[in-house]
Structures are given as structure tokens and as C-alpha cells.
Protein backbone atom coordinates (compact mmCIF):
# COMPACT_ATOMS: atom_id res chain seq x y z
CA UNK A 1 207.56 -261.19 96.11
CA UNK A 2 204.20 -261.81 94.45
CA UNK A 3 201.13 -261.14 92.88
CA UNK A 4 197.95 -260.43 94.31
CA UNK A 5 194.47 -261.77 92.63
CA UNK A 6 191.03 -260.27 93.98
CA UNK A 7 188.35 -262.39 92.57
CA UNK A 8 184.01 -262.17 92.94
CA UNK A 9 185.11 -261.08 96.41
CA UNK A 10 182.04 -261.09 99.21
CA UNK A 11 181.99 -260.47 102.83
CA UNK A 12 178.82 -260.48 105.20
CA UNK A 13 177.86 -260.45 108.39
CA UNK A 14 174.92 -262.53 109.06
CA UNK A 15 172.45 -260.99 106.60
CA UNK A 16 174.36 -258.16 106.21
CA UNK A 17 176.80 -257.99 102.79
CA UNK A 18 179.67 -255.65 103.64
CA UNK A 19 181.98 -256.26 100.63
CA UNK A 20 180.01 -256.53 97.17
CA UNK A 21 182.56 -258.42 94.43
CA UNK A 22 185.11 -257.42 94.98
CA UNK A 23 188.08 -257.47 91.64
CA UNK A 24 191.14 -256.80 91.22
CA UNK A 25 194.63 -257.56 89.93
CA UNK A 26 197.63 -256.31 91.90
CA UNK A 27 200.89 -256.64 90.10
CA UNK A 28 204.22 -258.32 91.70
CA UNK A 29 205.71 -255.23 93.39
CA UNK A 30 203.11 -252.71 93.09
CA UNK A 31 201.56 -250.26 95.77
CA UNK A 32 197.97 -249.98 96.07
CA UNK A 33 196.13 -247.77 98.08
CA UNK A 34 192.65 -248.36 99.03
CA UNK A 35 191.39 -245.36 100.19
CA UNK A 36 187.22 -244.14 100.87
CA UNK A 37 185.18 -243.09 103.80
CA UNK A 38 185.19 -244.47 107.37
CA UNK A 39 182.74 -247.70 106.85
CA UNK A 40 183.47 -248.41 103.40
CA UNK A 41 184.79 -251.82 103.80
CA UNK A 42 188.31 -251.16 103.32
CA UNK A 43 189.88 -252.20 106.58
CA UNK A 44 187.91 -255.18 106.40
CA UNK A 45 188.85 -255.99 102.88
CA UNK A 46 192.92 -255.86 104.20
CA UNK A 47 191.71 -258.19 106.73
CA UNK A 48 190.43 -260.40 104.24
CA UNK A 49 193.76 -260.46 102.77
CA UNK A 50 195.70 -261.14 105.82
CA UNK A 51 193.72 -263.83 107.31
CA UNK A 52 192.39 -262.03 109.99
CA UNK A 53 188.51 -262.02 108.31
CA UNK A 54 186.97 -265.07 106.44
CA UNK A 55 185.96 -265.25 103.54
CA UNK A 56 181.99 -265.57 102.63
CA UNK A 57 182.40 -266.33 98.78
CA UNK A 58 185.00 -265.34 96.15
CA UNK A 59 188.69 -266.29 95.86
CA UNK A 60 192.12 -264.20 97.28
CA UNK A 61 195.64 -265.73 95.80
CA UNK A 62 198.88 -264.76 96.73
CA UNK A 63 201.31 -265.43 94.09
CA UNK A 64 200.13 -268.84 92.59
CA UNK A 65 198.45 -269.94 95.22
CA UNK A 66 194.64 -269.34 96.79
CA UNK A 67 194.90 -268.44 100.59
CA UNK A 68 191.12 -268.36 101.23
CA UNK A 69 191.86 -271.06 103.47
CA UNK A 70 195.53 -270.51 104.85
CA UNK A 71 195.73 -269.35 108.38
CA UNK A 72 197.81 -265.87 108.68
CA UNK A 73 200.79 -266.97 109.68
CA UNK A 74 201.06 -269.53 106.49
CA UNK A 75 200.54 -266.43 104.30
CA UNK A 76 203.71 -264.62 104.10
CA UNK A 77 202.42 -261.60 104.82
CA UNK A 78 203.34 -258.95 107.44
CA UNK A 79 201.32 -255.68 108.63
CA UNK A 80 201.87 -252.56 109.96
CA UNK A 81 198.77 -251.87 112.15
CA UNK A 82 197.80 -247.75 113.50
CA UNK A 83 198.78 -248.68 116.80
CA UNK A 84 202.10 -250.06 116.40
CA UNK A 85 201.41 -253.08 118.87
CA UNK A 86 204.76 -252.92 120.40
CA UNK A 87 205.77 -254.58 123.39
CA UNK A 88 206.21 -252.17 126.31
CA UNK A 89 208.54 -254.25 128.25
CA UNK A 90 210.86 -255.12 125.28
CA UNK A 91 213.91 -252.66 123.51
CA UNK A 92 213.39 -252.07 120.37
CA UNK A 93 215.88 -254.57 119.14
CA UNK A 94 213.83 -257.30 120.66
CA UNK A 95 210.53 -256.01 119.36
CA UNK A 96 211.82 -256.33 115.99
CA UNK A 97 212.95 -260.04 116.26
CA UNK A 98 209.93 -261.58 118.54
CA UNK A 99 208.42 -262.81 115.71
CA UNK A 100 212.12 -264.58 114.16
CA UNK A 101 212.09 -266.03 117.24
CA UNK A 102 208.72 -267.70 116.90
CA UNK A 103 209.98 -269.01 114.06
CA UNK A 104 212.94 -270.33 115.66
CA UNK A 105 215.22 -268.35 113.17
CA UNK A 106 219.03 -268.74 113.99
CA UNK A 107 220.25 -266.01 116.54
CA UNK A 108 223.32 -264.96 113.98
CA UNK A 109 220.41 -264.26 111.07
CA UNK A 110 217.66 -262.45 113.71
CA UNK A 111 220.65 -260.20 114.74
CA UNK A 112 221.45 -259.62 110.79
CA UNK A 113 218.22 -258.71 109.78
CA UNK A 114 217.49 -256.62 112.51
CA UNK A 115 220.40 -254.91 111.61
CA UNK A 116 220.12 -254.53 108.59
CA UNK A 117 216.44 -252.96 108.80
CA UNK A 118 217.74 -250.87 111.78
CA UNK A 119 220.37 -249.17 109.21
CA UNK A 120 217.49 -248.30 106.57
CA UNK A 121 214.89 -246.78 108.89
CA UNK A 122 217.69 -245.15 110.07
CA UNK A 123 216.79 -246.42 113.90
CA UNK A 124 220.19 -247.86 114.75
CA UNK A 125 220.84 -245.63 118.07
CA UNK A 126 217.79 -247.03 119.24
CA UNK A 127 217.62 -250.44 119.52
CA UNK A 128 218.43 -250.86 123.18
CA UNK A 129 215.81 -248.52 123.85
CA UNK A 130 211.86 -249.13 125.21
CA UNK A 131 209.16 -248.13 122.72
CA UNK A 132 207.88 -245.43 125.99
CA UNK A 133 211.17 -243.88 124.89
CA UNK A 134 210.31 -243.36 121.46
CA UNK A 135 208.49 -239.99 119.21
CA UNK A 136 205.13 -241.92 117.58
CA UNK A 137 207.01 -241.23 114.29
CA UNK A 138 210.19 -243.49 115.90
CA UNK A 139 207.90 -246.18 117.39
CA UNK A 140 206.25 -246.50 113.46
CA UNK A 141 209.54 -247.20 112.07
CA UNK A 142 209.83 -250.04 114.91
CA UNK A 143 206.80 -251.70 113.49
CA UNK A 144 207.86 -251.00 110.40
CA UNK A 145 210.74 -252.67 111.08
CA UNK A 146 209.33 -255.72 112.27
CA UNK A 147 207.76 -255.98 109.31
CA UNK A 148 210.77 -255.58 107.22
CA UNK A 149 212.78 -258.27 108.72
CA UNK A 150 210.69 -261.18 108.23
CA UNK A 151 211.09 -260.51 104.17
CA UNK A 152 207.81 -261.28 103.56
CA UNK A 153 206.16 -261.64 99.85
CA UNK A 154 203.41 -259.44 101.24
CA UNK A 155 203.04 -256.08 103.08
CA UNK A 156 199.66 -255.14 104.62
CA UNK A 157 199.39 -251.27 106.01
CA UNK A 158 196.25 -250.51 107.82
CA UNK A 159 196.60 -246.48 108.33
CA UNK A 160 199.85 -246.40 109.53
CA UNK A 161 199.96 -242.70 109.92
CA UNK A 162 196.49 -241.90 111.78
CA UNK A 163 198.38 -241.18 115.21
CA UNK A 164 201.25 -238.98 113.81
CA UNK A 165 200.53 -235.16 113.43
CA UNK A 166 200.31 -233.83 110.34
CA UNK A 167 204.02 -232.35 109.39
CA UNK A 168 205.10 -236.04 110.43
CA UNK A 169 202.66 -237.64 108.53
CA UNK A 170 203.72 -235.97 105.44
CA UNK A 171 207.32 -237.35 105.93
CA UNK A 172 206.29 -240.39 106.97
CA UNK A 173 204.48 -241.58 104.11
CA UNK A 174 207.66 -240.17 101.57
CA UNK A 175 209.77 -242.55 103.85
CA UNK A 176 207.15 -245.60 103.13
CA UNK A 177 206.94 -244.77 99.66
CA UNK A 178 210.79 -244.87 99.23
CA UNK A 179 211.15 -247.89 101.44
CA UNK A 180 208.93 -249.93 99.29
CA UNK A 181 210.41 -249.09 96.24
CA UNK A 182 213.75 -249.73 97.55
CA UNK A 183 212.22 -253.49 99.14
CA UNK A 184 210.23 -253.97 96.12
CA UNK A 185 207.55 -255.62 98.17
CA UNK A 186 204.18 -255.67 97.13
CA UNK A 187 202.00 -254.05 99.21
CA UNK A 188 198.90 -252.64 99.61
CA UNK A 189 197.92 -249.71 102.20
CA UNK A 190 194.29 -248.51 103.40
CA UNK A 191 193.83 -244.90 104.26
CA UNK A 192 190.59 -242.60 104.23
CA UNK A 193 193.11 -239.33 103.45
CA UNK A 194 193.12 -238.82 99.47
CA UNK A 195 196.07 -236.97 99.65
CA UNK A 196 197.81 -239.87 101.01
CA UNK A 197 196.83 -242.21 98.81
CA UNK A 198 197.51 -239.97 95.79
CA UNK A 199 200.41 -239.68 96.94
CA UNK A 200 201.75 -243.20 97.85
CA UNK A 201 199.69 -245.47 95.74
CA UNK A 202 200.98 -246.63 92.03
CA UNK A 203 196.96 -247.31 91.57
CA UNK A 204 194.41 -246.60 93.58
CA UNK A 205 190.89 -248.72 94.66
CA UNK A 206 188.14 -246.12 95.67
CA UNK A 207 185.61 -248.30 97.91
CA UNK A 208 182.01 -246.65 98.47
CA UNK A 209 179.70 -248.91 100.78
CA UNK A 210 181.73 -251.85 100.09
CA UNK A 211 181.88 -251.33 96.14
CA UNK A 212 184.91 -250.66 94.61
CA UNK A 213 183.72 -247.49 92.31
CA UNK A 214 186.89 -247.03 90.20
CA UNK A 215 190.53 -248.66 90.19
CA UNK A 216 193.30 -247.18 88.64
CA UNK A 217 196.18 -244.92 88.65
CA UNK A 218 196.26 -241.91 90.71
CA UNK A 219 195.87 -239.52 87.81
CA UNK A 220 193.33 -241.61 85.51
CA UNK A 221 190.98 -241.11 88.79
CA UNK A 222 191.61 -237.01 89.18
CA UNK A 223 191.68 -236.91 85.13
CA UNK A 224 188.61 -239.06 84.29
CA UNK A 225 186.77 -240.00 87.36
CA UNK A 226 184.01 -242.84 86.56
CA UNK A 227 181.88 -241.65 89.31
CA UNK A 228 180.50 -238.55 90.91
CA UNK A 229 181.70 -240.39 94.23
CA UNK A 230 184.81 -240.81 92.92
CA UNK A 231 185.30 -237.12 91.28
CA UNK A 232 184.16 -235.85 94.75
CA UNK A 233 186.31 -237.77 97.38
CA UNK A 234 189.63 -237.45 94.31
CA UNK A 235 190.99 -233.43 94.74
CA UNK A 236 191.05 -231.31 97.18
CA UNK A 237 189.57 -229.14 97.57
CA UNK A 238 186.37 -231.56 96.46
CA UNK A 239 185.28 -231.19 92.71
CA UNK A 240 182.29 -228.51 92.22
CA UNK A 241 179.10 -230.38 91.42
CA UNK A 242 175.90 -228.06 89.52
CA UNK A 243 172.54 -229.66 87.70
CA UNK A 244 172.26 -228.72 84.50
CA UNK A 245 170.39 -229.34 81.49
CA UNK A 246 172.22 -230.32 78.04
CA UNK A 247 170.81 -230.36 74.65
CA UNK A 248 173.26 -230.59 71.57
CA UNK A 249 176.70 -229.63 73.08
CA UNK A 250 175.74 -226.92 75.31
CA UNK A 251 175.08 -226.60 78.85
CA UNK A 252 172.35 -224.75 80.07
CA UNK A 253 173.20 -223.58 84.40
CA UNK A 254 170.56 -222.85 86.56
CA UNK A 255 171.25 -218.75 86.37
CA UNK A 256 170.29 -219.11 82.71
CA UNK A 257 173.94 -218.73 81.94
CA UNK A 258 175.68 -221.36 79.35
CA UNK A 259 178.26 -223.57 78.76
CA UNK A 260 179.82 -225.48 75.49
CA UNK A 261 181.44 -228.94 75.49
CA UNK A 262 181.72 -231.70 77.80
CA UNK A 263 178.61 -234.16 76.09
CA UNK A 264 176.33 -234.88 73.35
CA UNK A 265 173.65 -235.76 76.03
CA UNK A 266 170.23 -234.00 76.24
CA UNK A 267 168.45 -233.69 79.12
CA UNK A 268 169.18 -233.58 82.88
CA UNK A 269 172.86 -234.05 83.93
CA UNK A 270 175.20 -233.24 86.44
CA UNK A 271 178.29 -230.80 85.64
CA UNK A 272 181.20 -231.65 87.51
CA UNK A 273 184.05 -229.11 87.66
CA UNK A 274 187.54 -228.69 89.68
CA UNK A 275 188.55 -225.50 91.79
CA UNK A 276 191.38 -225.47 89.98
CA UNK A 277 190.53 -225.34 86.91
CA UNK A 278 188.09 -222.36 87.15
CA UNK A 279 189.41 -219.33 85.77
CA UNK A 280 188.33 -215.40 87.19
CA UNK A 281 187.03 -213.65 83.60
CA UNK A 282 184.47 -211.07 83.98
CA UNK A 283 182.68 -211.74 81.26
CA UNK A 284 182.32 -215.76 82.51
CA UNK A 285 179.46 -217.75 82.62
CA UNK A 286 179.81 -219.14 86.60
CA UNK A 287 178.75 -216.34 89.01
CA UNK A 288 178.91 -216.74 91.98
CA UNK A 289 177.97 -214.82 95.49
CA UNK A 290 181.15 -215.12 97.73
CA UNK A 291 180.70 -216.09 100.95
CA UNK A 292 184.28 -216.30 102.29
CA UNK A 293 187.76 -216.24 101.03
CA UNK A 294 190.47 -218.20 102.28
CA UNK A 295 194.74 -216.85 102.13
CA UNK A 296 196.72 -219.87 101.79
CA UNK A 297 199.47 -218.16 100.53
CA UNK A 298 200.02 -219.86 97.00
CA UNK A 299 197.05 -219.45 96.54
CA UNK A 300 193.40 -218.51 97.71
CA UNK A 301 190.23 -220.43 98.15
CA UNK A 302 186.88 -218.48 97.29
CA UNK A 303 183.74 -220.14 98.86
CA UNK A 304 180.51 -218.77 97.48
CA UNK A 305 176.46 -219.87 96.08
CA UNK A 306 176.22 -219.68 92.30
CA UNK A 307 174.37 -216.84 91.37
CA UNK A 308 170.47 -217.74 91.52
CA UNK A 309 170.37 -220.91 93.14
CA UNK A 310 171.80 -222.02 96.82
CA UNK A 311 174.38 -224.29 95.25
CA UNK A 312 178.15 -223.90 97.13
CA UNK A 313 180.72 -223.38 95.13
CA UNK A 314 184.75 -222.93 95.25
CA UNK A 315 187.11 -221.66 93.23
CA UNK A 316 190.93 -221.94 93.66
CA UNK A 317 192.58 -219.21 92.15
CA UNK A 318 196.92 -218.62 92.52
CA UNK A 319 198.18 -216.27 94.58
CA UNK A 320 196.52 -213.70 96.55
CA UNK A 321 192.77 -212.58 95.68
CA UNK A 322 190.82 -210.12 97.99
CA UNK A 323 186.66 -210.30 97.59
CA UNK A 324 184.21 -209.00 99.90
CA UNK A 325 181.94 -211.10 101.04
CA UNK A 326 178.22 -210.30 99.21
CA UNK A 327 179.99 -209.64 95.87
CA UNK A 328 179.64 -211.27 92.88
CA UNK A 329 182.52 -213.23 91.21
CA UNK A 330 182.29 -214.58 87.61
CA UNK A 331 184.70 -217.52 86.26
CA UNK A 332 185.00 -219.75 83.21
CA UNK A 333 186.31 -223.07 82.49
CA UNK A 334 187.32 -225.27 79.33
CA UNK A 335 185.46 -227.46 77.91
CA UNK A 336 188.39 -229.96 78.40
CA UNK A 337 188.00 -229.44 82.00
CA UNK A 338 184.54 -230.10 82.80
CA UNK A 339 182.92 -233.39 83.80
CA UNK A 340 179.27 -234.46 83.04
CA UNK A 341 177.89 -237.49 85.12
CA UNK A 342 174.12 -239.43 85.12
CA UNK A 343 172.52 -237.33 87.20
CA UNK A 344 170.49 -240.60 88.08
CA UNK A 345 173.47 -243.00 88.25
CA UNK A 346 176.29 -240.78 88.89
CA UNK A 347 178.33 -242.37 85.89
CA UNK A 348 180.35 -240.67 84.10
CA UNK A 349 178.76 -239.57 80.41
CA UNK A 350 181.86 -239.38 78.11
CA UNK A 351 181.81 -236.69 75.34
């Protein structure tokens, strides 16, 4: 097993910089997701890591020792890609030990291995089967498993679970999360689905347009987001965003309606606030017009404008709530709970 070491990491493309310095520190048997929009950067960053990308400036070590350099194979790394790349013409057994062969492992330890990672994905019965016989979640745990049985210091996931459907994928990741702790390999895993990395990371690296915005633990970046980027893409549903204008503590909305807390700022800010953590009180401060309420059964999703302005807005409230659409809704929050940002930057203004 080993370390990771991000350092001053850039990537371009002829004039074009994709990856802006890049840091970070990923400990010897940690999980770390790194998770943003489709173009961020981050599939291109885990190819960076593997060998599969050069370079452009900036240093990656694995362990003690810098890899900028190293082809792939001399790395000690293995991935699990979204399309499996399984053989069609080989079982499943032989899928899984190709790549021992390559290496000209001994027959006795290929069949051990394969065994033994057969026996925790809980694929035995299949290994005499072709991967055209397989469920997509059974063919993942074949690539999984050829990752498994080359015990490598390194596992690279580039969104494993993008083919599954979505009751699968759910599963899925709980059975990669468990495997990894069990292997204790470090690892790190790129997915554009916040709830997945939520739940599988130990820490999380939010990329926006190739900078990393915030990195840390899945509850420092829902808790205390550094960004508006971040407090949007973290939660779901996405954090409520209103302009407002603060002078000495209090929060002056757009309706004319006030809040306390949150800053010592004056002037133009952003209020940031979760569905979440709005609370229904008629004599609250947030109105707002509802547009549409969703049942999901635990609870119910209000969509509406706030009151005077053509700002959306949603509320999550528990259990079941019946509006019409056209009425008006009023809700309050603590001052604990609210979130004030740069409304120029987007950084985070602590209180």
C-alpha cells in the first residue's frame, strides 16, 4: 500500500491548460473521491495518475517515489474502467488472470488469487462462464476482480457504476466501499454523482474547470462549503442561493423581509441556504410562491419563486405537505444554518 502526493499539478493541451495546480495529499489507505461536472478535469487528472496522460509540469509520487516518468505498468497501480474491458472470448476465470500471465506469474499462485478474489466478490459459480453471460453488475465485479488479484499498492476507479441502473448502483458502490476497507488499498475513484461520492469517499476533491475548489471530508464540504460551487454541486437537492444585502449582522432579502446571523459583512452578498434546513413558520421571513410540490414519501419537495423577485427556491420539508400551486408559503431558518459567500468571488465569508 501507499501514499499518494499531488504536487503544483498542470495539464494542457497545446495552449490550452486543463488542470490548474493541482494539490493534494492522499493518505496510505484512504478513499478519495473526485467528483464535479462532466469537463472538469477529473478523468483526466486519474489518468495523470495512472500513466495513461503526461504530465505538463508538477510532480505525482506513489509511496516514496515520483512516477511522473514511470510507464503504467511500472506503477503498481490497477483500474477499474466504466466499460469493464473484458475479453469476450475468455471465461471469467481467465479474464481475471490475463494480466498474471503477462507477468509470467506461476500457474499455482494465478489460480490462488483468482480464487481467492472469486470468494470475496462472491463470483465463484462463475468463473467458467463468458462475460456475454453475465448481469452488468456481475461483469463489474469481474473487472473488479482483475484488479484485486494483482495486489496492487494503487487502485484507480474511473466511474465504475455509470452503466448499472440505479437500484444496482446503490449496492454496488456499498460493495466497493466495503471491499476497500476490507483490502485496505488506497484508492481513489472519479464520479460526477455527489451522492456517490458522499457516500464512498473518506475525503472528497471538488474539481470546477480544472481547479480543485475545496478538499476535504464529506461532511466539512456539506457543513462549511468554501465555495458557492461547492455548496451548490454538495446536497441534494442543490443549496438555495438569494442576493442580499448585509449591514451589522442582519440580512436584508429582496421582499424587504430580514434575516439575523450568518456575517459581520456589509454590503452585497450572497445567502446560501439548504432545503433541509428551512423550516414552515407562518410568521417566517422566506416567502415564497409555490410552483409545484413533489411526494417522495419521507418527505416532500416544495419548488416555488421567493416572494417579489423571480428567484427559485426549494424547501424540503418531512413527511407529507399539500400546497396549491399560486399560494404563498413562508419558512425560517437558523442562523447556524445559513451560508453567506462573496457575491463577487463566491468565497465563503465566515461569521
Amino acid at each position: 500500500m501507499a501514499s499518494i502526493s499531488l504536487k503544483d499539478l498542470v495539464k494542457t493541451y497545446g495552449d490550452v491548460e486543463v488542470l490548474h495546480h493541482v494539490e493534494g495529499e492522499i493518505q496510505d489507505g484512504e478513499l478519495i473521491v473526485i467528483v464535479g461536472p462532466s469537463g472538469c478535469g477529473k478523468s483526466t487528472l486519474l489518468r495523470m495518475v495512472a500513466g495513461l496522460e503526461t504530465v505538463t509540469s508538477g510532480e505525482i509520487s506513489i509511496g516514496d517515489k515520483v512516477v511522473n516518468k514511470l510507464e503504467p505498468a511500472d506503477r503498481d497501480i490497477a483500474m477499474v474502467f466504466q466499460n469493464y474491458a473484458l475479453y469476450p472470448h475468455m471465461s471469467v476465470r481467465e479474464n481475471m488472470a490475463y494480466g498474471l500471465k503477462i507477468r509470467k506469474i506461476s500457474k499455482d499462485e494465478i489460480d490462488r488469487r483468482v480464487q481467492e478474489a472469486a470468494e470475496i466478490l462472491e463470483i465463484g459459480a462463475y468463473l467458467d462462464r463468458k462475460p456475454r453471460q453475465l448481469s452488468g453488475g456481475q461483469r463489474q465485479r469481474v473487472a473488479m476482480g482483475r484488479a484485486i488479484v494483482r495486489n496492487p499498492q494503487v487502485f484507480l476507479f474511473d466511474e465504475p457504476l455509470s452503466n448499472l441502473d440505479a437500484k444496482l448502483r446503490v449496492q454496488m458502490r456499498l460493495e466497493i466501499r466495503k471491499l476497500q476497507q476490507r483490502l485496505g488499498v488506497t484508492s481513489i475513484y472519479v464520479t460526477h454523482d455527489q451522492v456517490e461520492a458522499m457516500t464512498l469517499g473518506d475525503r472528497l476533491m471538488v474539481l470546477n474547470g480544472g481547479y480543485v475548489e475545496q478538499f476535504g471530508t464529506p461532511i466539512e464540504l456539506y457543513d462549511r462549503p468554501a465555495t458557492v460551487f461547492v455548496a451548490g454541486f454538495i446536497g441534494s437537492p442543490s443549496m438555495n442561493f438569494l442576493p442580499v444585502e448585509a449591514s451589522g449582522g442582519t440580512l436584508a432579502l429582496a421582499n424587504g423581509a430580514t434575516l439575523t446571523g450568518g456575517t459581520q459583512a456589509s454590503g452585497k452578498v450572497t445567502l446560501g441556504v439548504r432545503p433541509e434546513h428551512l423550516v414552515q413558520d407562518d410568521t417566517g421571513e422566506i416567502r415564497i410562491t409555490v410552483q409545484m410540490v413533489e411526494q417522495l414519501g419521507a418527505n416532500t419537495l416544495i419548488h416555488g419563486l421567493l416572494e417579489g423577485s423571480d428567484t427559485e427556491f426549494v424547501a424540503s420539508a418531512a413527511g407529507h405537505v399539500t400546497a396549491q400551486a399560486g399560494t404563498l408559503m413562508s419558512f425560517t431558518a437558523a442562523a447556524e444554518d445559513l451560508h453567506i459567500f462573496d457575491a463577487t468571488s463566491g468565497k465563503r465569508i465566515d461569521a
